[in-house]
Protein backbone atom coordinates (compact mmCIF):
# COMPACT_ATOMS: atom_id res chain seq x y z
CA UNK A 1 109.07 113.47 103.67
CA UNK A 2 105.23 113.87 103.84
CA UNK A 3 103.27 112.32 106.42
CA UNK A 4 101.22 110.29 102.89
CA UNK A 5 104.61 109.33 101.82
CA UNK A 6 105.56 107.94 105.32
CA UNK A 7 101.85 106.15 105.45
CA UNK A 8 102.72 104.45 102.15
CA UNK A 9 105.59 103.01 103.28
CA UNK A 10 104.63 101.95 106.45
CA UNK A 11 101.16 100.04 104.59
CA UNK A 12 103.60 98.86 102.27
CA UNK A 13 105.41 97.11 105.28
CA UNK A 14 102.43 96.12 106.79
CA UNK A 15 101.75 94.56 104.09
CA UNK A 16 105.17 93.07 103.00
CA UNK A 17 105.14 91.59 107.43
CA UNK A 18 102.26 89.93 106.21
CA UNK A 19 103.46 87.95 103.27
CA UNK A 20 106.32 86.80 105.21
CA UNK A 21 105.20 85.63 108.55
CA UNK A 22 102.47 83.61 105.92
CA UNK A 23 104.86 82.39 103.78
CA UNK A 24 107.15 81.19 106.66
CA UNK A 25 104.00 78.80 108.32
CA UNK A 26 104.07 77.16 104.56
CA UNK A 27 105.32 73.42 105.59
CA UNK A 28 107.65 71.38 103.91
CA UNK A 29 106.14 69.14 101.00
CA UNK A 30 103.52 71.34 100.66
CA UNK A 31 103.07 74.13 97.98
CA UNK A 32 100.32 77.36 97.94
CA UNK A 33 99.88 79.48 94.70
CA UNK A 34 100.25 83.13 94.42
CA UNK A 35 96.78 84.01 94.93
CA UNK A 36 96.47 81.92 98.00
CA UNK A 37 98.97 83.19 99.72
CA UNK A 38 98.11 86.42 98.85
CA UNK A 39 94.48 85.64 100.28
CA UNK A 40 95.89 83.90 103.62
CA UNK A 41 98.19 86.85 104.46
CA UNK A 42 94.66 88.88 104.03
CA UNK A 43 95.79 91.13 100.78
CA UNK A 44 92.96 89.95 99.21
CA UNK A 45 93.78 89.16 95.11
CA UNK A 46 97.54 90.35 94.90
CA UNK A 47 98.43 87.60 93.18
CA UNK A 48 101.10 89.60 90.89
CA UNK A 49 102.18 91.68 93.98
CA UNK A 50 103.34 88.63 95.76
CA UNK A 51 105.26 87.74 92.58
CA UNK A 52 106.79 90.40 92.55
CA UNK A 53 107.57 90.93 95.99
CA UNK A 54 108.82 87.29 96.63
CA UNK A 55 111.30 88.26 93.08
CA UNK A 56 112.86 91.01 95.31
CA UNK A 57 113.71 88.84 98.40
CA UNK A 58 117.42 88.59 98.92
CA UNK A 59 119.62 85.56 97.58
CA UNK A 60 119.90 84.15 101.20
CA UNK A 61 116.67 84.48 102.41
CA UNK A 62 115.70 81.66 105.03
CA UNK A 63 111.51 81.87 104.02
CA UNK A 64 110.79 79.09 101.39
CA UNK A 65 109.88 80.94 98.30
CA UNK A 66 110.70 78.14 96.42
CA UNK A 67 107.17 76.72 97.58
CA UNK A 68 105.14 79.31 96.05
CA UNK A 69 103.74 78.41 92.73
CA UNK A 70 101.48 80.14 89.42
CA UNK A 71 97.72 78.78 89.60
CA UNK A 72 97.00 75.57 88.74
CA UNK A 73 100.50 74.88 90.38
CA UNK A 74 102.54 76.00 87.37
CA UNK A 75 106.13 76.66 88.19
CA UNK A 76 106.34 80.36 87.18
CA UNK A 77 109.95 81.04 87.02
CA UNK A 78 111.04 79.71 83.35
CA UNK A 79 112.89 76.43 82.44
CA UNK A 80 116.80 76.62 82.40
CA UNK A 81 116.66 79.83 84.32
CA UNK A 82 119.29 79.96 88.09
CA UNK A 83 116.26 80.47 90.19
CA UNK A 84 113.99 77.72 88.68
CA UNK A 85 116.60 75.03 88.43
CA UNK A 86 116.67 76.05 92.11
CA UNK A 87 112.89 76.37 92.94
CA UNK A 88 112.70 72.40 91.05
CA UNK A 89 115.66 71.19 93.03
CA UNK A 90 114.15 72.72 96.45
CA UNK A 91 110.87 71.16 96.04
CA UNK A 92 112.13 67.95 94.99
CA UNK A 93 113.98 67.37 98.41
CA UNK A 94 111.19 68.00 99.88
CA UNK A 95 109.60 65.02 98.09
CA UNK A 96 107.48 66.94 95.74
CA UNK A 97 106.70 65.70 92.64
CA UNK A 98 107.29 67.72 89.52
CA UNK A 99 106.06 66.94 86.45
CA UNK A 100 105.99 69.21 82.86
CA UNK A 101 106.54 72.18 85.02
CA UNK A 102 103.43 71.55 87.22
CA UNK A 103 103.28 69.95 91.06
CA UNK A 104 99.78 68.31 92.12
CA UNK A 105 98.37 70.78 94.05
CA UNK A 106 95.52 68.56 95.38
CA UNK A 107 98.08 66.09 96.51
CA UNK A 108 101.00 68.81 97.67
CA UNK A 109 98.93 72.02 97.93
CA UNK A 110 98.95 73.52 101.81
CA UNK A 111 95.33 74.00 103.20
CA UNK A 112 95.79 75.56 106.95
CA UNK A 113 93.40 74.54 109.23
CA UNK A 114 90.88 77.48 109.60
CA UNK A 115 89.94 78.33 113.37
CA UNK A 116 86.76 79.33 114.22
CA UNK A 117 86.25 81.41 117.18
């Protein structure tokens, strides 16, 4: 392999460490959209690549996914399908309300507590 190829995957990684260790500080009852998480983990407007990255996480995965939502807090994952019957389900025992396929993100949406240095 060349050393690009190796550098690739190892941003890749970086980047993927990133999204997860965010994602995992996302609290219970509370929801962040695509683009802020993407923004939090510092990837700046990956908004799709989070979407897809979070699609490739495996079945048991222990990081709540399910609490990661389309702008606007539009459930993303489509009506009747496995994983949004789940993603509903999830957020609903955690107390979240959902309504015509949207959650209030002013009343559920996480918003971290920025520290300043």
């Amino acid at each position: 392999m060349t050393d690009a190829i190796h550098a690739h995957e190892s941003e890749a990684q970086i980047r993927r460490t990133a999204l997860y260790s965010t994602l995992a500080q996302v609290p219970e009852g509370k929801v962040v959209s695509y683009g802020q998480l993407a923004e939090l983990a510092g990837l700046g407007r990956a908004a799709r690549w989070v979407g897809r990255t979070l699609s490739q996480l495996p079945s048991d995965t222990r990081l709540p996914w399910h609490r990661v939502l389309g702008a606007g807090g539009r459930i993303s994952l489509p009506v009747g399908s496995p994983s949004g019957d789940e993603q509903r389900a999830r957020l609903r025992m955690e107390g979240i309300t959902v309504l015509n396929n949207r959650v209030d993100i002013q009343r559920h949406g996480w918003r971290p507590v920025e520290h300043s240095g």
